[in-house]
PDB file of N, CA and C in Angstrom:
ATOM      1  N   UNK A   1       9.837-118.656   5.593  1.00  0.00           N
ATOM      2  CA  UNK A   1      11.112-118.669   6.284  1.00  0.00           C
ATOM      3  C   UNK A   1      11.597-117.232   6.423  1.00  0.00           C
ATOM      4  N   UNK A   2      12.087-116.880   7.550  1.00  0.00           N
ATOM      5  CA  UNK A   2      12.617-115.870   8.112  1.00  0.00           C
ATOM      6  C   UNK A   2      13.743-115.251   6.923  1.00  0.00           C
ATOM      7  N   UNK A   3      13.957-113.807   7.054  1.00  0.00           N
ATOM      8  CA  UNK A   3      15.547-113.993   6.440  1.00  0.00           C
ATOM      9  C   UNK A   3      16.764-113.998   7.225  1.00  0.00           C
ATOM     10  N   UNK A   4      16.491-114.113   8.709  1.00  0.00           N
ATOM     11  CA  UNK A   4      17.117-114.638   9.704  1.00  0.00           C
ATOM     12  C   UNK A   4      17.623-116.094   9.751  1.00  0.00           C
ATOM     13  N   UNK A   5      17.198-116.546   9.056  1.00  0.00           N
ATOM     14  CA  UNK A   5      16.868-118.477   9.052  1.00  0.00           C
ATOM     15  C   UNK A   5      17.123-118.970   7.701  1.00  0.00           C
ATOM     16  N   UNK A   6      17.384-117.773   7.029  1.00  0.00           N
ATOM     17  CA  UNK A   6      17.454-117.989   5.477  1.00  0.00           C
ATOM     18  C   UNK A   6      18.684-118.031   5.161  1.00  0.00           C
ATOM     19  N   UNK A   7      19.240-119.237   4.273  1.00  0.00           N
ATOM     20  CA  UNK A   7      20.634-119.078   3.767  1.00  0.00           C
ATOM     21  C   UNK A   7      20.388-119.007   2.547  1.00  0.00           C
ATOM     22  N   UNK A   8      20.976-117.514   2.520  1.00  0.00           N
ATOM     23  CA  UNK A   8      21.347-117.633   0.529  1.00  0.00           C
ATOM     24  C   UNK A   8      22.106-118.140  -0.318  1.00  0.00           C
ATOM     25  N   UNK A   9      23.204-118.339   0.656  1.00  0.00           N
ATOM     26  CA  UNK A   9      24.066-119.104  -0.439  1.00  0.00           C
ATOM     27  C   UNK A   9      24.899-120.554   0.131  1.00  0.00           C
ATOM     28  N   UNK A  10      25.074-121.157  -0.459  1.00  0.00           N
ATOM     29  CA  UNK A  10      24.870-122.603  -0.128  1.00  0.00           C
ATOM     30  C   UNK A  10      26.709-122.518   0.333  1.00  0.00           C
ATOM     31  N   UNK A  11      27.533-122.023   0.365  1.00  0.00           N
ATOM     32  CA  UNK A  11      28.872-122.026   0.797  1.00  0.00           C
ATOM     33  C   UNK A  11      28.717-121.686   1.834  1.00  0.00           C
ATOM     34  N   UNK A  12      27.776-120.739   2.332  1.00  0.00           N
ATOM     35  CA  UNK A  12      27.993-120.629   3.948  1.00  0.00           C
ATOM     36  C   UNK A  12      26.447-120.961   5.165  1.00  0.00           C
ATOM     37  N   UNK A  13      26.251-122.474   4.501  1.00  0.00           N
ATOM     38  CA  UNK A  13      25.539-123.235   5.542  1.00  0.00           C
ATOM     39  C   UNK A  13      26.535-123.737   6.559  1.00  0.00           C
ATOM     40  N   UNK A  14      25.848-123.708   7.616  1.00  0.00           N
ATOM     41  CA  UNK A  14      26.416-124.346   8.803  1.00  0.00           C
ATOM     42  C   UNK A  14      27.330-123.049   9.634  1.00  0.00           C
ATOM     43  N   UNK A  15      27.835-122.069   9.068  1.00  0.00           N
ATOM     44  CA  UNK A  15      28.769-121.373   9.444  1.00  0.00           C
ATOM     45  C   UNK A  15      28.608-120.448  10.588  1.00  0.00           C
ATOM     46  N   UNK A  16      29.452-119.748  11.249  1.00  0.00           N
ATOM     47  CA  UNK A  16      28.991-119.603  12.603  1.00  0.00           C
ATOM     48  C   UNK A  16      28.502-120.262  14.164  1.00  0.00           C
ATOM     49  N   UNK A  17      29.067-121.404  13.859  1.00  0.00           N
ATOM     50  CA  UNK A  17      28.685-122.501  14.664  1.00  0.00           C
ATOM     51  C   UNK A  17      29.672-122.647  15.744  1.00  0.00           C
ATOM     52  N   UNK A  18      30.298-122.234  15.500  1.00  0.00           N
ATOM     53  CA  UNK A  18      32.121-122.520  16.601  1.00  0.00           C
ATOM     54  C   UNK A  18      32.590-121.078  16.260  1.00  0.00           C
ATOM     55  N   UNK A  19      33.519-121.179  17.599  1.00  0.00           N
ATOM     56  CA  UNK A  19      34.176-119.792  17.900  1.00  0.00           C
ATOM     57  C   UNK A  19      35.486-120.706  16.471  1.00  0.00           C
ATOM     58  N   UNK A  20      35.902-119.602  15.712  1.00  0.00           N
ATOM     59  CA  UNK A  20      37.083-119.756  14.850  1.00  0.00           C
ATOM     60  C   UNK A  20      36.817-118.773  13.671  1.00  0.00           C
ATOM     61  N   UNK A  21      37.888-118.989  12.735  1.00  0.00           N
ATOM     62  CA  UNK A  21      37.972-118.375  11.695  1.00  0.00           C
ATOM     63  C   UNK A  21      37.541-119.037  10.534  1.00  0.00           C
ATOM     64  N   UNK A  22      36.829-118.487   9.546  1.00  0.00           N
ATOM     65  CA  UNK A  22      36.108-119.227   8.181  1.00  0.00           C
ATOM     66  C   UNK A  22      36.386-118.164   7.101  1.00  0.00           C
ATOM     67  N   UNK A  23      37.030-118.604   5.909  1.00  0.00           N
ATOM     68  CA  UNK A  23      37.222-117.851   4.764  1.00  0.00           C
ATOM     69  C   UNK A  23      36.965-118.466   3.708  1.00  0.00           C
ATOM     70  N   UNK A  24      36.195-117.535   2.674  1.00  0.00           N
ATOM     71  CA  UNK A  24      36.481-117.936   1.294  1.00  0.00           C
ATOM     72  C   UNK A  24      37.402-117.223   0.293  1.00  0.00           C
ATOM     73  N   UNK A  25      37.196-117.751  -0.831  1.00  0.00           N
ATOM     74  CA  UNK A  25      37.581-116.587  -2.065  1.00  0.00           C
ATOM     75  C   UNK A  25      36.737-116.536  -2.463  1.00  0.00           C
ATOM     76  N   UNK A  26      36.702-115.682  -3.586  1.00  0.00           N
ATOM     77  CA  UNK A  26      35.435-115.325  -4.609  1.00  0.00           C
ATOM     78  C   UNK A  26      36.275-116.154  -5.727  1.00  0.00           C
ATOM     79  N   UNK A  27      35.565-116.750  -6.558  1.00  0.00           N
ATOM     80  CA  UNK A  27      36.219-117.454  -7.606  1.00  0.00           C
ATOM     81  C   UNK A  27      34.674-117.656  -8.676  1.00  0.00           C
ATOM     82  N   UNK A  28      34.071-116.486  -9.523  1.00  0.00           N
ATOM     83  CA  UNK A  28      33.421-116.873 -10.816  1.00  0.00           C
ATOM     84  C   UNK A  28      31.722-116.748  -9.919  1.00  0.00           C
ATOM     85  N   UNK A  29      31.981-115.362  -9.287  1.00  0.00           N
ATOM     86  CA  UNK A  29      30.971-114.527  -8.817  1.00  0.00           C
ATOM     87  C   UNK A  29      30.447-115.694  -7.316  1.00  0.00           C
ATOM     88  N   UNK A  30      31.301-116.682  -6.813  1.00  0.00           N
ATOM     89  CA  UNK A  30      30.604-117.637  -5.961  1.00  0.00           C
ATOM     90  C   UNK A  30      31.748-117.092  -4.640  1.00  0.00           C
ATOM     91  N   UNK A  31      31.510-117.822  -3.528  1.00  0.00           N
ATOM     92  CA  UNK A  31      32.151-117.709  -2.204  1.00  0.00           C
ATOM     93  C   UNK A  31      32.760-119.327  -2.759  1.00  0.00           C
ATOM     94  N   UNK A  32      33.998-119.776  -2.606  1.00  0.00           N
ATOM     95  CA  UNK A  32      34.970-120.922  -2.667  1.00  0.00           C
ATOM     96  C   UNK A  32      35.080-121.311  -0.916  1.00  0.00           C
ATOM     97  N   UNK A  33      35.032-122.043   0.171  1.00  0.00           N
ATOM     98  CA  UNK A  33      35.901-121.795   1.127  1.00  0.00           C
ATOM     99  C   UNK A  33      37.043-122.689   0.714  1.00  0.00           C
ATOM    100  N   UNK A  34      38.140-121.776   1.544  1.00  0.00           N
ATOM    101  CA  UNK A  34      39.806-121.412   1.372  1.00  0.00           C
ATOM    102  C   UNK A  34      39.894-122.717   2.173  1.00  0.00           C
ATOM    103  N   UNK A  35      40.732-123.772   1.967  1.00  0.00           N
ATOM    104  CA  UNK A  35      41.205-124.932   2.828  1.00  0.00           C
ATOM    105  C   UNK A  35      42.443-124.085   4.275  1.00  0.00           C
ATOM    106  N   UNK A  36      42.148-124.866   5.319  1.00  0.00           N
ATOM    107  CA  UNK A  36      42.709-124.151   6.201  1.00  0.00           C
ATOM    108  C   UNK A  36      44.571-123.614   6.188  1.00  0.00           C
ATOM    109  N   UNK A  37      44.608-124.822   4.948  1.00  0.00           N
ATOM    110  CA  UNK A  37      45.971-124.925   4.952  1.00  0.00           C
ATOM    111  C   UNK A  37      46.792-123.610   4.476  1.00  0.00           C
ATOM    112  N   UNK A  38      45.921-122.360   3.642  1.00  0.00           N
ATOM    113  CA  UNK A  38      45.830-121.477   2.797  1.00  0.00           C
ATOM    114  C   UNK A  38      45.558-120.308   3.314  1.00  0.00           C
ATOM    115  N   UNK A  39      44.767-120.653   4.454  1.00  0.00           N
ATOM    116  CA  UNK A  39      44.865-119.452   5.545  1.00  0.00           C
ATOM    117  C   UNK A  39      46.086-118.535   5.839  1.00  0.00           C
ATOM    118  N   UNK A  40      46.025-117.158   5.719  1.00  0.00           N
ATOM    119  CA  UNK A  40      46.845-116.207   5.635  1.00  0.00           C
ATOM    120  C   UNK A  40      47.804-115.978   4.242  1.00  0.00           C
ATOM    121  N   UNK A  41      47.253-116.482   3.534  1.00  0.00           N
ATOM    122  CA  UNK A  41      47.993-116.545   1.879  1.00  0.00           C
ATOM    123  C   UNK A  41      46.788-115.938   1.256  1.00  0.00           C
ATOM    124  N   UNK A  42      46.693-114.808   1.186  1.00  0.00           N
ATOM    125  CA  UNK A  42      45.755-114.010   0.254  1.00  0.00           C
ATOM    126  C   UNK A  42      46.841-113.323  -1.100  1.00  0.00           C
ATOM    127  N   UNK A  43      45.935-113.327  -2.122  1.00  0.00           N
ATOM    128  CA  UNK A  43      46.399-112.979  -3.824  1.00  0.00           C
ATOM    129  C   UNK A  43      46.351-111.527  -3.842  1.00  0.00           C
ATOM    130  N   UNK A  44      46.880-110.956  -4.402  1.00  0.00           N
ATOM    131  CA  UNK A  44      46.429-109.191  -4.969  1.00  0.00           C
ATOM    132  C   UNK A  44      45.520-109.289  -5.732  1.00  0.00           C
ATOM    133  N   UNK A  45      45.344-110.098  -6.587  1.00  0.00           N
ATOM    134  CA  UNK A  45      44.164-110.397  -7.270  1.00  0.00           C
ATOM    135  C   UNK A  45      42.985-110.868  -7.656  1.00  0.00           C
ATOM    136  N   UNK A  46      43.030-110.987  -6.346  1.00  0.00           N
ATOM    137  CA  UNK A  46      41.512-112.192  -5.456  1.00  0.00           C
ATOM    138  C   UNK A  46      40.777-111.064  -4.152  1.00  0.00           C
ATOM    139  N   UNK A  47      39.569-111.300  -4.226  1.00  0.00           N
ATOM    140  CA  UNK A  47      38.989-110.805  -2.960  1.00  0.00           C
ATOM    141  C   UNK A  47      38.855-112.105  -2.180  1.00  0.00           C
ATOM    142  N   UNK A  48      38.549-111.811  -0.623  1.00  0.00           N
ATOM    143  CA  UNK A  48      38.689-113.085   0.341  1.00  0.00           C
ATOM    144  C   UNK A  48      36.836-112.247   0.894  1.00  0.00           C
ATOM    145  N   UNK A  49      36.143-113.299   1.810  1.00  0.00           N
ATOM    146  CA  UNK A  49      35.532-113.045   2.747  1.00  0.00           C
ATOM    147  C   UNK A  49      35.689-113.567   3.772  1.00  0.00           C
ATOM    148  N   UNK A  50      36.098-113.004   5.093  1.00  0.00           N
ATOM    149  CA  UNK A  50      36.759-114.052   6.194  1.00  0.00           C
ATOM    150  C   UNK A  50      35.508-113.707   7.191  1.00  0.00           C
ATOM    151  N   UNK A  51      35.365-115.025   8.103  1.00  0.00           N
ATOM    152  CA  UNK A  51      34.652-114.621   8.897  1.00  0.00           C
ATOM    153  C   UNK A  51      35.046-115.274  10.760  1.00  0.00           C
ATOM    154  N   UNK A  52      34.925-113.789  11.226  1.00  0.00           N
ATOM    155  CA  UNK A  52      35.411-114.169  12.486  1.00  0.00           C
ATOM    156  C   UNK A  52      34.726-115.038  13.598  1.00  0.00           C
ATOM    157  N   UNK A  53      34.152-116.114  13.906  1.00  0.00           N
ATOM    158  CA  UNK A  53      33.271-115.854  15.437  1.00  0.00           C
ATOM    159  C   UNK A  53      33.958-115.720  16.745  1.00  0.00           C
ATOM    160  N   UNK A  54      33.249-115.337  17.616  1.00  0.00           N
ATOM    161  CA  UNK A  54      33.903-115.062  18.918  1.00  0.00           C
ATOM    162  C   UNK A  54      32.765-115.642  19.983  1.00  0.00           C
ATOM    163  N   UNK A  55      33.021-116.078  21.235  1.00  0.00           N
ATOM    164  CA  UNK A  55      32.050-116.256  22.008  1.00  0.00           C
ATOM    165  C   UNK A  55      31.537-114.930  22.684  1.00  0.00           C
ATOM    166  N   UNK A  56      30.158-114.632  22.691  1.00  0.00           N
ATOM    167  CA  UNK A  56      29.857-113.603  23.417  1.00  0.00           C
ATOM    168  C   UNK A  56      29.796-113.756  25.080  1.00  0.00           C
ATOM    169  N   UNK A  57      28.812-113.020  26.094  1.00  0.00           N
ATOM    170  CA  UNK A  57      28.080-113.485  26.745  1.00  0.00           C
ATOM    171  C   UNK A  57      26.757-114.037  26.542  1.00  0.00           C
ATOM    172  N   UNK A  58      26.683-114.673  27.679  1.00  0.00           N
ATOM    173  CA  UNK A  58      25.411-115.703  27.656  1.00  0.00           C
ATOM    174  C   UNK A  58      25.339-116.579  27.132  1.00  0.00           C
ATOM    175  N   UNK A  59      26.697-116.754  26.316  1.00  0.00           N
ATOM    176  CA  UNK A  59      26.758-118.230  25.486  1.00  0.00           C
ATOM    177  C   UNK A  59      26.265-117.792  23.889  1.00  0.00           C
ATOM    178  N   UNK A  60      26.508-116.581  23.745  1.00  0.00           N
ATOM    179  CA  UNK A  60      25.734-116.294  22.483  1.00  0.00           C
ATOM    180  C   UNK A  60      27.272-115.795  21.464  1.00  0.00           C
ATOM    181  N   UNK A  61      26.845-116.099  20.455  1.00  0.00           N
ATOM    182  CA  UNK A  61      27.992-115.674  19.386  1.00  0.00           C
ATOM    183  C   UNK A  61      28.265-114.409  18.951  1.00  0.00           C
ATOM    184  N   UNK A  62      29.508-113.620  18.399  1.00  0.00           N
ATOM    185  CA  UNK A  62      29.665-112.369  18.423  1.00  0.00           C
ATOM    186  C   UNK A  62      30.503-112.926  16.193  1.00  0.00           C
ATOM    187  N   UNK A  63      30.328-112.005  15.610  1.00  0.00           N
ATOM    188  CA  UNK A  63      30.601-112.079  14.050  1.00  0.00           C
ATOM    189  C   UNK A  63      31.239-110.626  14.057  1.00  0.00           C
ATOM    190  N   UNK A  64      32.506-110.954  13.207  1.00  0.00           N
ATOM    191  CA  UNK A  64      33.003-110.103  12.869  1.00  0.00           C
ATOM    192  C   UNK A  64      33.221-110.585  10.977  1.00  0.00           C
ATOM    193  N   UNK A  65      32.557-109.904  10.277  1.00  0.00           N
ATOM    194  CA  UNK A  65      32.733-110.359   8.496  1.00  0.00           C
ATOM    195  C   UNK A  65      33.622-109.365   8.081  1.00  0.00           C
ATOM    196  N   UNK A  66      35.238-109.687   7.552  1.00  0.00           N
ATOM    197  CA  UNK A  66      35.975-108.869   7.075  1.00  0.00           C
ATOM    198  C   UNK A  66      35.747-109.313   5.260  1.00  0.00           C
ATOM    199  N   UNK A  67      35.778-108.331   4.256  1.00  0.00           N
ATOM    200  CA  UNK A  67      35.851-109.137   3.200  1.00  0.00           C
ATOM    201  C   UNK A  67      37.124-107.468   2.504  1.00  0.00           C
ATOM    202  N   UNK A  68      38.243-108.835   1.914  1.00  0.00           N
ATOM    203  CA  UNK A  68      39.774-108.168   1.843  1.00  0.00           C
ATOM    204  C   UNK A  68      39.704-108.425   0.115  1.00  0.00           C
ATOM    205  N   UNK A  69      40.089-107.115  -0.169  1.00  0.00           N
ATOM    206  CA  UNK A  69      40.036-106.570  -1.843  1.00  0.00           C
ATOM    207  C   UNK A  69      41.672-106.606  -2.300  1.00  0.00           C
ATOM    208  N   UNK A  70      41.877-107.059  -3.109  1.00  0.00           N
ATOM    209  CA  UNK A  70      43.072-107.283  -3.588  1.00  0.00           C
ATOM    210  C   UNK A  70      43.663-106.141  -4.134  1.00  0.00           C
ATOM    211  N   UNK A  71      44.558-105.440  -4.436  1.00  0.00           N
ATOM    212  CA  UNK A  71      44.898-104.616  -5.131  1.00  0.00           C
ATOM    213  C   UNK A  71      44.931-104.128  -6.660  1.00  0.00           C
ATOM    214  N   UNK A  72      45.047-105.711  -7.052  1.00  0.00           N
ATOM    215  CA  UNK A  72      44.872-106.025  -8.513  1.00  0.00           C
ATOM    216  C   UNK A  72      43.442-106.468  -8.925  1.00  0.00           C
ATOM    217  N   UNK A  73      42.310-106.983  -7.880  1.00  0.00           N
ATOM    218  CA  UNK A  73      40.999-107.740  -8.212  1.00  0.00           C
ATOM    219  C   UNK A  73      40.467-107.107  -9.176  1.00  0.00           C
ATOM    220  N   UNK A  74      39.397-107.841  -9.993  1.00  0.00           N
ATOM    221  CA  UNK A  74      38.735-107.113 -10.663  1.00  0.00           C
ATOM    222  C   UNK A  74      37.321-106.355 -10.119  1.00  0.00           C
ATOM    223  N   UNK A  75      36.785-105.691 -10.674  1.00  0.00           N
ATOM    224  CA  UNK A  75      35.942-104.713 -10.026  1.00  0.00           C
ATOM    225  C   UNK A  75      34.694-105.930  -9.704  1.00  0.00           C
ATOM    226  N   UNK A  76      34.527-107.101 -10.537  1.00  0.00           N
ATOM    227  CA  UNK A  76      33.335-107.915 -10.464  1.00  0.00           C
ATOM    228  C   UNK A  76      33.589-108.379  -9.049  1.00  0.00           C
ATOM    229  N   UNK A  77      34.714-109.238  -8.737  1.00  0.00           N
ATOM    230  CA  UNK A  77      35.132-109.771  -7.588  1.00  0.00           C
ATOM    231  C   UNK A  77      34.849-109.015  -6.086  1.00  0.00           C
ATOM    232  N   UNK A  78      35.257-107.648  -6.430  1.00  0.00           N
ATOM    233  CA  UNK A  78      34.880-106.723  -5.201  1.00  0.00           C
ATOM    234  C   UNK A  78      33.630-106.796  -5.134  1.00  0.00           C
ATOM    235  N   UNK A  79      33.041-106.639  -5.757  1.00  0.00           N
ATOM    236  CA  UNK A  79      31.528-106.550  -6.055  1.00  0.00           C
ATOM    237  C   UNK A  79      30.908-107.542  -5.351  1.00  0.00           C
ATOM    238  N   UNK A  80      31.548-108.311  -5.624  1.00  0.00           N
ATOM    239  CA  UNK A  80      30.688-110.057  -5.604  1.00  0.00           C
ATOM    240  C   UNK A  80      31.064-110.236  -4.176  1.00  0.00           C
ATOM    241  N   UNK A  81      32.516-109.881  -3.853  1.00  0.00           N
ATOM    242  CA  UNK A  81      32.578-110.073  -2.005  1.00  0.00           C
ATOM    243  C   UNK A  81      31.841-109.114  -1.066  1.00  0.00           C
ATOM    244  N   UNK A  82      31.443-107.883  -1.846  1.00  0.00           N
ATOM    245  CA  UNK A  82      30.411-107.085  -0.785  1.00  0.00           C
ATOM    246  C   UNK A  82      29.151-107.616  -0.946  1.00  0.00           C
ATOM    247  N   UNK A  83      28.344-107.915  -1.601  1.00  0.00           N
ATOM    248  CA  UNK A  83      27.282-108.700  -2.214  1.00  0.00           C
ATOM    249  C   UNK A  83      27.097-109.787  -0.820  1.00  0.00           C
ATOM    250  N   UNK A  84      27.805-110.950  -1.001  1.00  0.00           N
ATOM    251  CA  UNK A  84      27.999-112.053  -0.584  1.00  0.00           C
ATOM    252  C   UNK A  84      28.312-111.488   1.163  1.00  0.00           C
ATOM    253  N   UNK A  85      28.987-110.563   1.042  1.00  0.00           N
ATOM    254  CA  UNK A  85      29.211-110.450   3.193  1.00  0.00           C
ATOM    255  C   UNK A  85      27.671-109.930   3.380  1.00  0.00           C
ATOM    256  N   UNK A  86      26.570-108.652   2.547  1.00  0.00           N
ATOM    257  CA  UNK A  86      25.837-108.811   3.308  1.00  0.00           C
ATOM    258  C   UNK A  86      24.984-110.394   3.236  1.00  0.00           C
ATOM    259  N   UNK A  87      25.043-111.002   2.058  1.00  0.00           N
ATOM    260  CA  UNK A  87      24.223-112.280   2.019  1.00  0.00           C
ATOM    261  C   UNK A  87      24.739-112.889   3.814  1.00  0.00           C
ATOM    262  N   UNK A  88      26.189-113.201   3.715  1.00  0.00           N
ATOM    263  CA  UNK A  88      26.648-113.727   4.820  1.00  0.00           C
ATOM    264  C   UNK A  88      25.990-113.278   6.277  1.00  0.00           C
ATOM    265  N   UNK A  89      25.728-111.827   6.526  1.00  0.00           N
ATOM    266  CA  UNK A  89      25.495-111.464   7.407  1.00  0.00           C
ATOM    267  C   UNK A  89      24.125-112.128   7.847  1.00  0.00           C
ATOM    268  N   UNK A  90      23.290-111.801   6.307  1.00  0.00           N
ATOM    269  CA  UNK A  90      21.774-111.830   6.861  1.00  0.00           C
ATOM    270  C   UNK A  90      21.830-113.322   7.270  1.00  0.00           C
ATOM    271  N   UNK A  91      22.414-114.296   6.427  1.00  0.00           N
ATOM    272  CA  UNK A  91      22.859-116.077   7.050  1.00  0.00           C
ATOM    273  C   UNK A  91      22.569-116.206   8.439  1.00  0.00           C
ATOM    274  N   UNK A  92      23.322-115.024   9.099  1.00  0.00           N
ATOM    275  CA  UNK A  92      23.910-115.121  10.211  1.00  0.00           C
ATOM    276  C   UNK A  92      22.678-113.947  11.593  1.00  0.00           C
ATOM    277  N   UNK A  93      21.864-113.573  10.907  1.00  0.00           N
ATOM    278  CA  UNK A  93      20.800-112.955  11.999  1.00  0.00           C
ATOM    279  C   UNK A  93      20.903-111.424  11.754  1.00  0.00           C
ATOM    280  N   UNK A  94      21.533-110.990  10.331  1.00  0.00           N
ATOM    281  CA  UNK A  94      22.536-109.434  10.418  1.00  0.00           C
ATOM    282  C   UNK A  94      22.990-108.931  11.951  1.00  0.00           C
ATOM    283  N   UNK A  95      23.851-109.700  12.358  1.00  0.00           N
ATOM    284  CA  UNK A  95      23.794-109.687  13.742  1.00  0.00           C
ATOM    285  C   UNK A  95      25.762-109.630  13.525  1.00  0.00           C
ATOM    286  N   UNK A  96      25.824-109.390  12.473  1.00  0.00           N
ATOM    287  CA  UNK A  96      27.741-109.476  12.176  1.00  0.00           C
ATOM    288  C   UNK A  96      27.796-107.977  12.013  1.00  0.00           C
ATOM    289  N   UNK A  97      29.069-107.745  12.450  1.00  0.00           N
ATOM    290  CA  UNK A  97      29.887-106.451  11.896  1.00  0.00           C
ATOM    291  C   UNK A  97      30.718-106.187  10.622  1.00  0.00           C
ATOM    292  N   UNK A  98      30.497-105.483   9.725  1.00  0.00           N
ATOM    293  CA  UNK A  98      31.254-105.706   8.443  1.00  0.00           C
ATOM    294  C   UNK A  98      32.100-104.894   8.422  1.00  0.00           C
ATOM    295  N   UNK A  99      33.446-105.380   7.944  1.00  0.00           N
ATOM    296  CA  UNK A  99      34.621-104.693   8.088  1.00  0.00           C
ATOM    297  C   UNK A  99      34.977-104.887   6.385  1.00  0.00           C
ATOM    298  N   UNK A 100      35.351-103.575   5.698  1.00  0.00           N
ATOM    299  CA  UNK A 100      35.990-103.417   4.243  1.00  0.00           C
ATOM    300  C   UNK A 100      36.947-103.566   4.440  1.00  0.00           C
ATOM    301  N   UNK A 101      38.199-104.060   3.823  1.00  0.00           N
ATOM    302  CA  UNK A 101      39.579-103.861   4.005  1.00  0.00           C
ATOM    303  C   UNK A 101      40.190-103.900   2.516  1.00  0.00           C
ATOM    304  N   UNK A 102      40.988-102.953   1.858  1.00  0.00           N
ATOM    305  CA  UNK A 102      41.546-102.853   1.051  1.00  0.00           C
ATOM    306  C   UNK A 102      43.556-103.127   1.139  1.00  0.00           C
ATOM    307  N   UNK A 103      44.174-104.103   0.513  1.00  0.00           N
ATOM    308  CA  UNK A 103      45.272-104.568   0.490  1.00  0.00           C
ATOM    309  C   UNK A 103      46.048-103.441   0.888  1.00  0.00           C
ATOM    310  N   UNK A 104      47.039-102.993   1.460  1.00  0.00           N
ATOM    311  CA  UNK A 104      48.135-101.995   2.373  1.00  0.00           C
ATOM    312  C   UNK A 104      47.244-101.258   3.099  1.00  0.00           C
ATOM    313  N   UNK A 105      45.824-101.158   3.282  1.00  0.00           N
ATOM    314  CA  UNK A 105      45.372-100.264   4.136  1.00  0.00           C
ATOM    315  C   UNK A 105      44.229-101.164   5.323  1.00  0.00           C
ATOM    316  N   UNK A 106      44.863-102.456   5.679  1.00  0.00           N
ATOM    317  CA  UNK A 106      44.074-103.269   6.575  1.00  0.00           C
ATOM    318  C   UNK A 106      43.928-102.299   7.698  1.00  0.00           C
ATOM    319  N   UNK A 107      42.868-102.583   8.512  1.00  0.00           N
ATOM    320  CA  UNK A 107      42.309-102.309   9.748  1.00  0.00           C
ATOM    321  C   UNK A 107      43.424-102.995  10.726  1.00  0.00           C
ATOM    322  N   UNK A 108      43.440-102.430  12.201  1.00  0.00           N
ATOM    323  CA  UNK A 108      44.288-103.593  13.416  1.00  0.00           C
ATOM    324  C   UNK A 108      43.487-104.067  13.741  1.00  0.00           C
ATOM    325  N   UNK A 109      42.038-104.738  13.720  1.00  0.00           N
ATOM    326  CA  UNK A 109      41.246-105.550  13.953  1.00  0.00           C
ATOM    327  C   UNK A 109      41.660-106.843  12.752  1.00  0.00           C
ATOM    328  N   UNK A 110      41.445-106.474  11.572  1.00  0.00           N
ATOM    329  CA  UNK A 110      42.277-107.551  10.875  1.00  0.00           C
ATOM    330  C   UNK A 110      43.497-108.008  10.980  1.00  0.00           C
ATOM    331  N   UNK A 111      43.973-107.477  10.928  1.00  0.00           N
ATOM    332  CA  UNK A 111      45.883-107.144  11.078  1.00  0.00           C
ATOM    333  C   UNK A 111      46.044-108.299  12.621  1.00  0.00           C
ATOM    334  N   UNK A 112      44.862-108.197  13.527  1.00  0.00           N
ATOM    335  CA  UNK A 112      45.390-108.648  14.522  1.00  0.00           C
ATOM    336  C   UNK A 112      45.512-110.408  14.977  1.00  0.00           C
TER     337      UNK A 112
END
């Protein structure tokens, strides 16, 4: 099996399938996904991995992987959400853009 075709981690099968937004937390070195209801309620003390899709041309998908560091997180958690976005990426064809974002210093791509 490809590592194109390869999912490493079992929280983000299926993902990338629809244009929308998909997030987890990190919760005990794993990706959690965040219920939608929870969306835009991020912790200072939690890292998130969000993931954007967009429709491209040709009918093909466009990934944007933000993964957002809490101010307070612990260093494992950061760790574990950079870890896990490239796992996410390769999920995904490494065909995503990875965006770092640290709490008061978001990007306007996130922000937006």
């Amino acid at each position: 099996m490809s590592s194109s075709t390869k999912v490493l981690e079992p929280a983000f099968q299926g993902v990338g399938q629809k244009v929308g937004t998909e997030i987890w937390r990190i919760e005990n070195f794993q990706p959690v996904p965040l219920p939608k209801s929870d969306y835009g309620k991020f912790y200072m003390g939690d890292s998130y991995i969000i993931l954007q899709t967009t429709q491209g041309k040709g009918g093909s998908y466009l990934y944007d992987i933000h993964f957002w560091i809490g101010k307070d997180t612990s260093q494992d958690e950061a760790g574990t959400a950079a870890i896990k976005t490239i796992e996410l990426d390769a999920s995904l064809g490494g065909r995503a853009v990875q965006h770092r974002e640290i709490q008061g210093h978001e990007s306007d791509k996130f922000l937006s």
